[in-house]
C-alpha atoms as a PDB file:
ATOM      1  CA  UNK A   1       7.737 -18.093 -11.117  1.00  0.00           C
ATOM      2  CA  UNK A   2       5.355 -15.678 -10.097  1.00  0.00           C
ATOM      3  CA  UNK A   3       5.536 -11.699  -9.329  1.00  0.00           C
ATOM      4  CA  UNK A   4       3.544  -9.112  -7.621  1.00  0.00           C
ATOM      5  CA  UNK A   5       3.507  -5.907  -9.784  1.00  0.00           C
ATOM      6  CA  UNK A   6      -0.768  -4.714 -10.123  1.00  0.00           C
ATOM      7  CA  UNK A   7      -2.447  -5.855  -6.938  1.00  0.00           C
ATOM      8  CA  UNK A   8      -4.876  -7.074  -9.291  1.00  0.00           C
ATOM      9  CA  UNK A   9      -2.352  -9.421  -9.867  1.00  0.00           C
ATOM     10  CA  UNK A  10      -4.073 -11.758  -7.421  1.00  0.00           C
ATOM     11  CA  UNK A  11      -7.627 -13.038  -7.738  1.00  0.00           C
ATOM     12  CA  UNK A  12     -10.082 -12.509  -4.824  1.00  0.00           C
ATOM     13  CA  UNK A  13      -9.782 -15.586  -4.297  1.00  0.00           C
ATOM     14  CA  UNK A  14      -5.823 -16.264  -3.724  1.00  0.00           C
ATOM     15  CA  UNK A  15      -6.444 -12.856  -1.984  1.00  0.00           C
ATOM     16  CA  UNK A  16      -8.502 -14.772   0.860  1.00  0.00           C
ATOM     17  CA  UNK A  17      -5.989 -17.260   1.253  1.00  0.00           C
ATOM     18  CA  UNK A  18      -2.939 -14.407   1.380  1.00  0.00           C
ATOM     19  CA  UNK A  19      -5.564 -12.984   4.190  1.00  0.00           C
ATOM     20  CA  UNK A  20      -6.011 -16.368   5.716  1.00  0.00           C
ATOM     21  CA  UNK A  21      -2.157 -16.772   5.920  1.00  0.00           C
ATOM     22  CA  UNK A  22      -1.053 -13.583   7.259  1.00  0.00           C
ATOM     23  CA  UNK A  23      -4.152 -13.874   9.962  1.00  0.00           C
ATOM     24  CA  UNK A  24      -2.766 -17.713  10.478  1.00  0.00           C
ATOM     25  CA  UNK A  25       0.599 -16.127  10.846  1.00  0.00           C
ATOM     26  CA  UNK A  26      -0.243 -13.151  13.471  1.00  0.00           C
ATOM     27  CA  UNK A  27      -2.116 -16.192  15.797  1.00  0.00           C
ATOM     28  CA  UNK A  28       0.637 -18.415  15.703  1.00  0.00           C
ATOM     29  CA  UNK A  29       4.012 -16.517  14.662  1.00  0.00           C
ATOM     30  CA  UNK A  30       6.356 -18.794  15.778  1.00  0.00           C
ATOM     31  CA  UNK A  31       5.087 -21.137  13.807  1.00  0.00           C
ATOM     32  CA  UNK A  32       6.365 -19.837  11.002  1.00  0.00           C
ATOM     33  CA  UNK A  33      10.073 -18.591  12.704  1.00  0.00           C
ATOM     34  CA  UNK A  34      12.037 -20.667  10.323  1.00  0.00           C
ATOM     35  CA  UNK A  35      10.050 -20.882   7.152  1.00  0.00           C
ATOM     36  CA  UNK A  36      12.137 -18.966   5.291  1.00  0.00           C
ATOM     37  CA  UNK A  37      15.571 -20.313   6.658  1.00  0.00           C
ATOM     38  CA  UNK A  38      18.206 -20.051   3.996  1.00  0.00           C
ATOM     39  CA  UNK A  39      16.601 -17.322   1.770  1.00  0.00           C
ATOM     40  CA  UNK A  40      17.504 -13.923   1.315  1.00  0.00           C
ATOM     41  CA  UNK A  41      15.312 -10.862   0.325  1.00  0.00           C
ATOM     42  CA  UNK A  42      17.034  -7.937  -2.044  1.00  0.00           C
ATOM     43  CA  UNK A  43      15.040  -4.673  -1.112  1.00  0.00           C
ATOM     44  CA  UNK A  44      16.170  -2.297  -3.890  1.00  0.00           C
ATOM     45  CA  UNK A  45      14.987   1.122  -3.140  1.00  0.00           C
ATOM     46  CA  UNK A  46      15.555   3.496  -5.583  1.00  0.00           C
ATOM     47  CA  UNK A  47      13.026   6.145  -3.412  1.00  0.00           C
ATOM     48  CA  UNK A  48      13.116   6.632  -0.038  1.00  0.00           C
ATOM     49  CA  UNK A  49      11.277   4.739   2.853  1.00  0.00           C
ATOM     50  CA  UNK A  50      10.774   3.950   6.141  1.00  0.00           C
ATOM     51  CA  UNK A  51       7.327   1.733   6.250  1.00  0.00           C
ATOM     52  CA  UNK A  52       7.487  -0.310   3.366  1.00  0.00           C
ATOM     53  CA  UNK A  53      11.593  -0.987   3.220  1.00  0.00           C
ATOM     54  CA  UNK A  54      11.555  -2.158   6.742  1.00  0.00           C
ATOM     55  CA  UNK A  55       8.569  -4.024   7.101  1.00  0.00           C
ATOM     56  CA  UNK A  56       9.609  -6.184   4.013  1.00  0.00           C
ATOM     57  CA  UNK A  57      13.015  -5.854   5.762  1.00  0.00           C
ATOM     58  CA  UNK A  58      11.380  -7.558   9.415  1.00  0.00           C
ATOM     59  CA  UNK A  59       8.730  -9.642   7.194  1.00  0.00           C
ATOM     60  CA  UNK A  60      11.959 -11.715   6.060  1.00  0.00           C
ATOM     61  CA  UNK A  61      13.726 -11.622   9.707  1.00  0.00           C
ATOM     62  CA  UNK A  62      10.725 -12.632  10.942  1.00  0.00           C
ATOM     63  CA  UNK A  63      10.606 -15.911   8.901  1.00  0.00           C
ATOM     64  CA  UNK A  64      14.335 -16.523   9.331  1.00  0.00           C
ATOM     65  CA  UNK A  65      15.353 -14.982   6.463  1.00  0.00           C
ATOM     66  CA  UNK A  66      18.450 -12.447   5.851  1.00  0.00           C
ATOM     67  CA  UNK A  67      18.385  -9.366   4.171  1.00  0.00           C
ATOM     68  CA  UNK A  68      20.216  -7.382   1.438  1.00  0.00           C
ATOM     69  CA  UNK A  69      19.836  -4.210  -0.568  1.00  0.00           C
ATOM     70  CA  UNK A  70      20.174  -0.967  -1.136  1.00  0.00           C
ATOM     71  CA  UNK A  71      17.766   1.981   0.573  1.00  0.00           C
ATOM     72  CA  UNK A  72      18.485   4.759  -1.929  1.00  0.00           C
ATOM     73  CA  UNK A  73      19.548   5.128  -5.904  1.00  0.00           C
ATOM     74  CA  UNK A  74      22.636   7.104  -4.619  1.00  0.00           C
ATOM     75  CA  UNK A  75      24.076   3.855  -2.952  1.00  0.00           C
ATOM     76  CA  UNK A  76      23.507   1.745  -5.494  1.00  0.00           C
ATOM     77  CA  UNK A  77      24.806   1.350  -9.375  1.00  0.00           C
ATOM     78  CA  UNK A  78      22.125   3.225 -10.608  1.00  0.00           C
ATOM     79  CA  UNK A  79      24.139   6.513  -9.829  1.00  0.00           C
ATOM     80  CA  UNK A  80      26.193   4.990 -12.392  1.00  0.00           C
ATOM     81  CA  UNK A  81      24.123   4.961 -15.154  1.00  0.00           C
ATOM     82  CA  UNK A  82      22.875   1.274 -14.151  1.00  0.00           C
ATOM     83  CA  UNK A  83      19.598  -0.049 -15.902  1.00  0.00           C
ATOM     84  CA  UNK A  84      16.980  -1.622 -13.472  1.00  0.00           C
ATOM     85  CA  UNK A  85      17.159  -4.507 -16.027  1.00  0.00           C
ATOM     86  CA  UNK A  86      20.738  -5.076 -15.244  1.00  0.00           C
ATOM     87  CA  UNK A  87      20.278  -4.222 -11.719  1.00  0.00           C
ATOM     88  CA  UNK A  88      17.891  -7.111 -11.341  1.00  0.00           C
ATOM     89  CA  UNK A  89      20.130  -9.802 -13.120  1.00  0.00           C
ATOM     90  CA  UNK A  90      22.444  -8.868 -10.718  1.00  0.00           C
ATOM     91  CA  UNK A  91      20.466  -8.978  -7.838  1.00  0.00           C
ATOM     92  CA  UNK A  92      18.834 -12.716  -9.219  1.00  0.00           C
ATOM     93  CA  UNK A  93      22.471 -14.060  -8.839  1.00  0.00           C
ATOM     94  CA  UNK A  94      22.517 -12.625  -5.080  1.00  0.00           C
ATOM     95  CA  UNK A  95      19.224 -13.318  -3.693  1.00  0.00           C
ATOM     96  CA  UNK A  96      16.060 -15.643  -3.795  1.00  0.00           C
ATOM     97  CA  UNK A  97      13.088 -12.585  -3.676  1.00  0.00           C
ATOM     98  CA  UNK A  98      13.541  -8.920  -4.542  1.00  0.00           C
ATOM     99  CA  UNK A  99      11.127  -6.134  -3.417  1.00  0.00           C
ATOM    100  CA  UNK A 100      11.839  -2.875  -5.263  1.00  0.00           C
ATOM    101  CA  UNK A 101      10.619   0.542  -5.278  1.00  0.00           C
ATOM    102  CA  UNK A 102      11.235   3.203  -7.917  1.00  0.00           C
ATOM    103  CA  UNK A 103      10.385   6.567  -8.710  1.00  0.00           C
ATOM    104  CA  UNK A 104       9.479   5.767 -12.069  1.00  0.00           C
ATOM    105  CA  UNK A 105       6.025   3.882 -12.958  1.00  0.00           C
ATOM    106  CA  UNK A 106       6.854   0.359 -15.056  1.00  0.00           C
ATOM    107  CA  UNK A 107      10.132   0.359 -13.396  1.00  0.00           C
ATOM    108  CA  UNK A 108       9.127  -3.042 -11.291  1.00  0.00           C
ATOM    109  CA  UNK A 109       7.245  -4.391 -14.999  1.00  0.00           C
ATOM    110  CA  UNK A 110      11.105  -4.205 -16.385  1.00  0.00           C
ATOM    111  CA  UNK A 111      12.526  -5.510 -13.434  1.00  0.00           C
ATOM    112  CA  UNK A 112       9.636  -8.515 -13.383  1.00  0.00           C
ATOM    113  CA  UNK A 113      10.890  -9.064 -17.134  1.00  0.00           C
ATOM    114  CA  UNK A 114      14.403  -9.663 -17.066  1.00  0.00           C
ATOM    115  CA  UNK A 115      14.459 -10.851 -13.214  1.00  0.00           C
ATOM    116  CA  UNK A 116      15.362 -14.294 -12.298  1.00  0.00           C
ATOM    117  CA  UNK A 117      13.693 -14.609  -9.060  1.00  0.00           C
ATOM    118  CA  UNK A 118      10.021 -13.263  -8.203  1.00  0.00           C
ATOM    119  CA  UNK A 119       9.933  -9.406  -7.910  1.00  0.00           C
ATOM    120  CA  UNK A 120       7.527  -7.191  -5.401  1.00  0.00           C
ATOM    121  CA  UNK A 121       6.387  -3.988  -6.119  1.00  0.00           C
ATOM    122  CA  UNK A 122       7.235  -1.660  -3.385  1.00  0.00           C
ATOM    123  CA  UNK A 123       5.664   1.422  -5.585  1.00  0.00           C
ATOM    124  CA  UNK A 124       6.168   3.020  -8.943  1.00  0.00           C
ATOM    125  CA  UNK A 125       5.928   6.665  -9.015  1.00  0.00           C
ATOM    126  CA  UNK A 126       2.471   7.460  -8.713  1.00  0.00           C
ATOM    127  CA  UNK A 127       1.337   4.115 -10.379  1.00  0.00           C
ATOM    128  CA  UNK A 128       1.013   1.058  -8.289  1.00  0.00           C
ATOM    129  CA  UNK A 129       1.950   0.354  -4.365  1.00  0.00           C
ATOM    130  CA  UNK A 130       0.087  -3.186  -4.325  1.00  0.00           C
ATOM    131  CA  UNK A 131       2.045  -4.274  -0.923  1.00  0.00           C
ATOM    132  CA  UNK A 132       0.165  -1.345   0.776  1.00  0.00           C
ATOM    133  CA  UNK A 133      -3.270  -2.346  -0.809  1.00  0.00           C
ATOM    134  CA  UNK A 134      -2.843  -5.793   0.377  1.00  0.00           C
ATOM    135  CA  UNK A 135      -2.076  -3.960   4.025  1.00  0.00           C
ATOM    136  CA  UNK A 136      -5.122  -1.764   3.834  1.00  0.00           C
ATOM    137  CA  UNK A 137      -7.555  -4.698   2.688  1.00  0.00           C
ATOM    138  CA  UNK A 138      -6.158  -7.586   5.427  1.00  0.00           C
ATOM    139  CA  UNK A 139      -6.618  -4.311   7.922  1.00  0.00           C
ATOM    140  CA  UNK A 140      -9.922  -4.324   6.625  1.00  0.00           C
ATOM    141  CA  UNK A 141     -11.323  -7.619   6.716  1.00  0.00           C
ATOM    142  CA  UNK A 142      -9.410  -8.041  10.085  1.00  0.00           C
ATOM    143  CA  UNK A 143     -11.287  -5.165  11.421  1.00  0.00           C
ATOM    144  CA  UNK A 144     -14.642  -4.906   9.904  1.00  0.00           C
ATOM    145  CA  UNK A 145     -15.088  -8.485   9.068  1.00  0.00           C
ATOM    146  CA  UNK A 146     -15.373  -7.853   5.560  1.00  0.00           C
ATOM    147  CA  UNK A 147     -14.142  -6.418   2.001  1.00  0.00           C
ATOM    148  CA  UNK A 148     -17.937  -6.012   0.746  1.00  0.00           C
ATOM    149  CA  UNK A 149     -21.151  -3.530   1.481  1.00  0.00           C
ATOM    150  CA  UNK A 150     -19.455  -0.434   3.004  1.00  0.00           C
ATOM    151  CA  UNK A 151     -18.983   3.388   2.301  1.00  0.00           C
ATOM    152  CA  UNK A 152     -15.017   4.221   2.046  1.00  0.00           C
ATOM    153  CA  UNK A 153     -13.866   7.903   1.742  1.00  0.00           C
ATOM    154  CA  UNK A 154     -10.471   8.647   0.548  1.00  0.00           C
ATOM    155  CA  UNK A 155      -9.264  12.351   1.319  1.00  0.00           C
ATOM    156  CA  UNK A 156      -6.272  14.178   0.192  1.00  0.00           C
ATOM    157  CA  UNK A 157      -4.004  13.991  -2.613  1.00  0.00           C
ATOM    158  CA  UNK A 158      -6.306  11.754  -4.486  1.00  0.00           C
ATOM    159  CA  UNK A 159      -4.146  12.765  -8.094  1.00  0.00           C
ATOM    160  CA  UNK A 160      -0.520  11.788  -7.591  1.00  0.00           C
ATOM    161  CA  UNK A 161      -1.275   9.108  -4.276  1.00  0.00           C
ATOM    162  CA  UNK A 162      -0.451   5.548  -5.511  1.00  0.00           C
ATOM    163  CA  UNK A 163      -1.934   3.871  -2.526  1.00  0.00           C
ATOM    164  CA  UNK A 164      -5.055   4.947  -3.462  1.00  0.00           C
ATOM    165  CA  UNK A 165      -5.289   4.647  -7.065  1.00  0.00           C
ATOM    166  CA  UNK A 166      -4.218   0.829  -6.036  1.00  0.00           C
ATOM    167  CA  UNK A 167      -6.617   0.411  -3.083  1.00  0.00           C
ATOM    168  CA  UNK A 168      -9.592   1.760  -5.896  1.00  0.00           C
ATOM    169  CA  UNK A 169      -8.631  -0.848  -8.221  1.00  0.00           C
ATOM    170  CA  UNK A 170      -8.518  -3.726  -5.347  1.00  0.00           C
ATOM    171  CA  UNK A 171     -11.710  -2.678  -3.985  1.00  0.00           C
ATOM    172  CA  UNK A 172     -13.523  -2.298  -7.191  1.00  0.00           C
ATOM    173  CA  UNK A 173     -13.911  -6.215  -7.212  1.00  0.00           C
ATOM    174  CA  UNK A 174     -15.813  -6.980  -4.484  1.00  0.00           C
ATOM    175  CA  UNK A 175     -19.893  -6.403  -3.677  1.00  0.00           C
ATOM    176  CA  UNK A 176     -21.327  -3.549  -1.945  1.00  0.00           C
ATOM    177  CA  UNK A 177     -18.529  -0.710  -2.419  1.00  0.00           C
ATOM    178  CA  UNK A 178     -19.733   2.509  -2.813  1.00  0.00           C
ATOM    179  CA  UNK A 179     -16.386   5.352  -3.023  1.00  0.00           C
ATOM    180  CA  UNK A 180     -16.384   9.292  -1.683  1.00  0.00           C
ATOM    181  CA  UNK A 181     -13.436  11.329  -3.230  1.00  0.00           C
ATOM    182  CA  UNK A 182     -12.477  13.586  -0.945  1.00  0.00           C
ATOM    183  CA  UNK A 183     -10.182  16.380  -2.684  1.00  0.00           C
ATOM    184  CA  UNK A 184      -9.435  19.873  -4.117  1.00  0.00           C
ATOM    185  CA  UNK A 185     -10.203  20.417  -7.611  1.00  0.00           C
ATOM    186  CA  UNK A 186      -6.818  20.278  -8.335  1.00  0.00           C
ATOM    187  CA  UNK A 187      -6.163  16.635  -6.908  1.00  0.00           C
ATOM    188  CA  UNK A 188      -8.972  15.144  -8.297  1.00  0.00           C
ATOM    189  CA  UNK A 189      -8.641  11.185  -8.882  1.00  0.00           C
ATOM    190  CA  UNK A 190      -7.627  11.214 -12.205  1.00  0.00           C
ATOM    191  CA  UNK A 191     -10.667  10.534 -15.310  1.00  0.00           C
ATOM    192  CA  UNK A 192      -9.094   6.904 -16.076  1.00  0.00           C
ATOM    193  CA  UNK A 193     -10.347   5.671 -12.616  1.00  0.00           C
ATOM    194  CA  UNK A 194     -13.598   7.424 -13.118  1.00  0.00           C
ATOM    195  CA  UNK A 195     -14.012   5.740 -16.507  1.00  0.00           C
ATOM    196  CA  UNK A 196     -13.078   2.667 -14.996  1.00  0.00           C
ATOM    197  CA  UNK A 197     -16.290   3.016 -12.051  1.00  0.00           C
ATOM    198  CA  UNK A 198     -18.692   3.646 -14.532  1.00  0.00           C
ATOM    199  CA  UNK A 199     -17.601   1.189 -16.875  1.00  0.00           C
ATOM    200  CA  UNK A 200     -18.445  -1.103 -13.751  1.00  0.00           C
ATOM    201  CA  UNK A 201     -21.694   0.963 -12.704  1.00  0.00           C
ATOM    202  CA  UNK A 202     -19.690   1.175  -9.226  1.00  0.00           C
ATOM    203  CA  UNK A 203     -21.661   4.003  -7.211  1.00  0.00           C
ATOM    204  CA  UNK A 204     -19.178   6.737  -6.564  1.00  0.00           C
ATOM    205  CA  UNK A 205     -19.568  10.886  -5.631  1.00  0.00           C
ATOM    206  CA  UNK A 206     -16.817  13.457  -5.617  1.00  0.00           C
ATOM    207  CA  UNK A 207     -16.543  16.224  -2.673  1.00  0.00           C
ATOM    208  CA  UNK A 208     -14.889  19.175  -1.722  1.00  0.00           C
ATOM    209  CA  UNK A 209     -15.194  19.254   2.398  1.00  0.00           C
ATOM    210  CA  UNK A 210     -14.829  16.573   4.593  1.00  0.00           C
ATOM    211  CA  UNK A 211     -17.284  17.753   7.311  1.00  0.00           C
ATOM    212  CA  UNK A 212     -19.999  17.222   4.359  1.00  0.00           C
ATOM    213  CA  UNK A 213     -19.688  13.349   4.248  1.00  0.00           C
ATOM    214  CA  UNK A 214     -17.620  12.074   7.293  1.00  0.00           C
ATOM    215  CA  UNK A 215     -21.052  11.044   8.857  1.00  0.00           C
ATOM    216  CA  UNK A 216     -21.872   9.187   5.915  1.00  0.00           C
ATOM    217  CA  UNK A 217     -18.581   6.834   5.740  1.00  0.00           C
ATOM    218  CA  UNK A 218     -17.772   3.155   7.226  1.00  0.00           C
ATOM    219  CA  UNK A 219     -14.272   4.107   6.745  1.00  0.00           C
ATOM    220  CA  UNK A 220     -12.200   7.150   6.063  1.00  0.00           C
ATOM    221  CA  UNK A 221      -8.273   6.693   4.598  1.00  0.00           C
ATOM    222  CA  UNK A 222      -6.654   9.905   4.572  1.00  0.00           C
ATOM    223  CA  UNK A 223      -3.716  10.596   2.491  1.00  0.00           C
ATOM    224  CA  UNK A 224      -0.801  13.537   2.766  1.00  0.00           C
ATOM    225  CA  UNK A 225      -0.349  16.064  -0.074  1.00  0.00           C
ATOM    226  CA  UNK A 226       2.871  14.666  -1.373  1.00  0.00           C
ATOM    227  CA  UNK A 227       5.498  17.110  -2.181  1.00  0.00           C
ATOM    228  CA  UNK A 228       7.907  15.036  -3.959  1.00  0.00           C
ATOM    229  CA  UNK A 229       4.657  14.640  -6.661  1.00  0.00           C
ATOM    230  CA  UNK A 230       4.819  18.808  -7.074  1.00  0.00           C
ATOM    231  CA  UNK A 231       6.347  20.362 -10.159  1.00  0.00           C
ATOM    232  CA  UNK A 232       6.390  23.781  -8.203  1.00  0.00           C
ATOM    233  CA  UNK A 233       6.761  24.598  -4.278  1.00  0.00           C
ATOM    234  CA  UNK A 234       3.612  27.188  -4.287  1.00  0.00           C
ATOM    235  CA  UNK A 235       1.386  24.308  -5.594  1.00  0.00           C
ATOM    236  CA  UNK A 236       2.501  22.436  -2.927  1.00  0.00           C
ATOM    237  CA  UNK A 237       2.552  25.103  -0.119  1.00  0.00           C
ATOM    238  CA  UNK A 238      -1.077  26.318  -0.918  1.00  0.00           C
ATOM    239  CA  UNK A 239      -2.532  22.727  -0.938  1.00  0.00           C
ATOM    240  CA  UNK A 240      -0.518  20.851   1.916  1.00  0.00           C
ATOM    241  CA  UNK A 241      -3.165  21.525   4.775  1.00  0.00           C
ATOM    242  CA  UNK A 242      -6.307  21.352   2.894  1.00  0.00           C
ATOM    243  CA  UNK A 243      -7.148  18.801   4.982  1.00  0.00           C
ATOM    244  CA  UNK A 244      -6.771  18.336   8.543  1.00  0.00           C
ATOM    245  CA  UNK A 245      -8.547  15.611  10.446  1.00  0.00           C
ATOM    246  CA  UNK A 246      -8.956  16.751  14.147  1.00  0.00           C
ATOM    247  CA  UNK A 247     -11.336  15.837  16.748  1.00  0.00           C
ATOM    248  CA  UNK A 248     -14.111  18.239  15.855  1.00  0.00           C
ATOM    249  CA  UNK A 249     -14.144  16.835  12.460  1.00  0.00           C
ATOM    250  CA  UNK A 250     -14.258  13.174  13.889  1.00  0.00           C
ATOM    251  CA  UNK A 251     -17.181  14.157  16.177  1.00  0.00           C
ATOM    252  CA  UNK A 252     -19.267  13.943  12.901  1.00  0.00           C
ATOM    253  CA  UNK A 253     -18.039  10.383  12.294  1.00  0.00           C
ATOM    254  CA  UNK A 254     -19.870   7.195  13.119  1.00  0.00           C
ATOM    255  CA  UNK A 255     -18.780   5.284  16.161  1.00  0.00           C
ATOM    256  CA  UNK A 256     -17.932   2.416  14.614  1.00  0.00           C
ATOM    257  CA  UNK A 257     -15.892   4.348  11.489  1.00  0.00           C
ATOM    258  CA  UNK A 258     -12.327   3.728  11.035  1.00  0.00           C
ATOM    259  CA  UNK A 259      -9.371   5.690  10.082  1.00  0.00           C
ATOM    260  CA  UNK A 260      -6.954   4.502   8.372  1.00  0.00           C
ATOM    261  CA  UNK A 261      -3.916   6.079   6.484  1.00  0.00           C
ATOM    262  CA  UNK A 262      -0.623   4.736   4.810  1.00  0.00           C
ATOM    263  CA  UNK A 263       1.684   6.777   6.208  1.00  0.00           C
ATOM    264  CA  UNK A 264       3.822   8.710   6.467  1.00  0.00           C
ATOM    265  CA  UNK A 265       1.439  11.836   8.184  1.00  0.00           C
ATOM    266  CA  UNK A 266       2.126  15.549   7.926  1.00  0.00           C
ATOM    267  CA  UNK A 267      -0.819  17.722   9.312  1.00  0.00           C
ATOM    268  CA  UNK A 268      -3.359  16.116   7.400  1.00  0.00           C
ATOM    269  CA  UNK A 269      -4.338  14.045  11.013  1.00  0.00           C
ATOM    270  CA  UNK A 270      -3.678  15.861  14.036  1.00  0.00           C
ATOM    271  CA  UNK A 271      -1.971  14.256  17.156  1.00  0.00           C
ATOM    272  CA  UNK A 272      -5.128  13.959  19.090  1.00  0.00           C
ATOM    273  CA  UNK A 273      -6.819  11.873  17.109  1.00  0.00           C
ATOM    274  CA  UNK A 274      -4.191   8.505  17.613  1.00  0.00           C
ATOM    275  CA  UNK A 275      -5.897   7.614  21.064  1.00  0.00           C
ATOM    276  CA  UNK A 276      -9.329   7.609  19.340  1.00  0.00           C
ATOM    277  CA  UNK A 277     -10.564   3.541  18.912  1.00  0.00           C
ATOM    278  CA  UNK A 278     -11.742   4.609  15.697  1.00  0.00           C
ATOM    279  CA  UNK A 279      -7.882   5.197  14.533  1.00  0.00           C
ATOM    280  CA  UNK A 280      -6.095   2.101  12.994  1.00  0.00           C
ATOM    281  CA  UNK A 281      -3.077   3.451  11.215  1.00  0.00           C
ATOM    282  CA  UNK A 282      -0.695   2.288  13.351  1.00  0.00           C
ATOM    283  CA  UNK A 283      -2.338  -1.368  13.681  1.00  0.00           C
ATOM    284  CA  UNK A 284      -2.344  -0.717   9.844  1.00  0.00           C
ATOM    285  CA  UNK A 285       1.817  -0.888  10.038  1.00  0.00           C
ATOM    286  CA  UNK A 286       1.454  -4.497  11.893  1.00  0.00           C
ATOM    287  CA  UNK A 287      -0.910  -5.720   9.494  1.00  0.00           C
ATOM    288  CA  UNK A 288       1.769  -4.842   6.571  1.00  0.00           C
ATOM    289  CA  UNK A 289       3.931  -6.975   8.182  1.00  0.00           C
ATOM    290  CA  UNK A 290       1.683  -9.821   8.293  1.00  0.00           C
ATOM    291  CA  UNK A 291       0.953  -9.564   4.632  1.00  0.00           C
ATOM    292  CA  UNK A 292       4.504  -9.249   3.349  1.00  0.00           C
ATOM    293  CA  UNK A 293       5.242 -12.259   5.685  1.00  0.00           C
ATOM    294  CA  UNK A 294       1.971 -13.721   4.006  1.00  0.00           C
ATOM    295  CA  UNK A 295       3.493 -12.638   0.681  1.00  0.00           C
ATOM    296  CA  UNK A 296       7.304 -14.042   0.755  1.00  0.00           C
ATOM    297  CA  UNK A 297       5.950 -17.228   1.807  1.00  0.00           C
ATOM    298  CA  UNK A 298       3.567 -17.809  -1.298  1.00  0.00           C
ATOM    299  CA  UNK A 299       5.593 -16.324  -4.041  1.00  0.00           C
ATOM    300  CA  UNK A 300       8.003 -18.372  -2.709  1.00  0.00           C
ATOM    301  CA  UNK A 301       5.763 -21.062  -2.883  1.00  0.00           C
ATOM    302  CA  UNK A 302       7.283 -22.237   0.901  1.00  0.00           C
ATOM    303  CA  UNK A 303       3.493 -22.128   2.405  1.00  0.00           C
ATOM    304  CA  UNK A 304       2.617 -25.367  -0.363  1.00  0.00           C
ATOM    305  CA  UNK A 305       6.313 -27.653   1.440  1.00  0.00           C
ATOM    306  CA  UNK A 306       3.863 -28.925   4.902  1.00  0.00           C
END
């Protein structure tokens, strides 16, 4: 039995054939109607989510699976004093494939540990989101035809923002990837990920302003400044529209740049932007859904059956 907790979880290579899948799977979709026919997905959200819960949620329908679950710790037997390891023995007993999502980082490790059934991070505090990874690198290699020999930026909250720390990680493997950090001194990606590119001799620069290096980039993922990750509201307050990607600022960008983001936006993107071609966020969401479908099917080994 098998789980997804680090997306490095997967070599590059099973990565490819998770791509190949999913882009199998958007071609011919009904194809794969009734794959899952009979299994049931637990998605045990202990954070909340709109995204992630419901594209694992129309991932499963999508296959012909059914769904169960929880969408927040208040509804579930956590508010009791419930440990995710007994949450997850439970859930085993109920279900054939659990994603889960926690506020606390190693809460899907324990779950993976004592689960019965394969487990899915959905994201761990500011840790890991590897689901949303896999999204942003299918939406990349659908897109640009590759996951090698381009410039990526990554503006925002580049501190506390698990989809980025994960994407760094995923990214760090292949040829050809050279990283901007786009932040404010005070959401600086943290020195561990920095040790980690150098250990690698991966070519890397740190910025302040955007309009310094937008012209520079293949592709720009912009993050919100996450409140939730604030110990105070002022922090917060003063650093929330550091960034705001409008069309002036886009002007400076290549033609053939993309923008991608995880979602959900604040300000950090303005409205005008989404009818720009160079905008892929919300073909980004479609993609997810791809992947998870991608996912189910090979942790539940159903792809390996015809």
């Amino acid at each position: 039995m098998r789980h997804l907790i680090n997306p490095l979880d997967f070599t590059t290579d099973e990565l490819d054939r998770l791509f190949d899948l999913a882009a199998d799977i958007e071609q011919h979709p009904e194809q794969y109607a009734h794959k899952c026919d009979g299994k049931k997905l637990a998605t045990c959200f202990y954070e909340p989510s709109t995204r992630t819960r419901l594209s694992f949620e129309t991932a499963m329908l999508n296959l012909g699976g059914s769904v169960i679950g929880f969408s927040d710790a208040a509804s579930s037997s956590a508010s009791k004093g419930e440990s995710v390891a007994d949450t997850i023995r439970v859930i085993s007993c109920f279900a054939d494939i659990c994603a889960m999502r926690h506020p606390k980082e190693g809460a899907a490790t324990v779950a993976a540990s004592h689960s019965g059934i394969p487990v899915i991070n959905a994201g761990d505090g500011g840790h890991q989101h590897p689901t949303q990874t896999l999204t942003d690198l299918l939406t990349i290699r659908a897109l640009k035809g590759r996951l090698s020999d381009f410039t990526i930026g990554l503006c925002g909250d580049l501190k506390f923002g698990r989809t980025v720390h994960s994407l760094i990680n995923a990214l760090s493997r292949y040829d050809g990837i050279r990283f901007v950090f786009i932040s404010p001194e005070e959401l600086r990606i943290p020195d561990y990920i920095i040790e980690m590119l150098r250990e690698k001799q991966i070519p890397y620069k740190e910025v302040i302003r955007l309009e310094d290096t937008i012209g520079d980039l293949d592709l720009l993922y912009m993050t919100r400044v996450q409140r939730e990750r604030f110990f105070n509201e002022e922090d917060y307050i003063r650093l929330k529209d550091f960034y705001i990607l409008d069309k002036t600022k886009l002007n400076l960008a290549r033609e053939d740049m993309l923008v991608l983001h995880p979602l959900p936006r604040v300000n950090e993107i303005s409205v005008e932007v989404d009818d720009d071609p160079r905008a892929v966020y919300f073909k980004q969401v479609q993609y997810g859904v791809y992947v998870r479908m991608a996912l189910i099917l090979t942790l539940l080994e159903i792809e390996k059956e015809n």
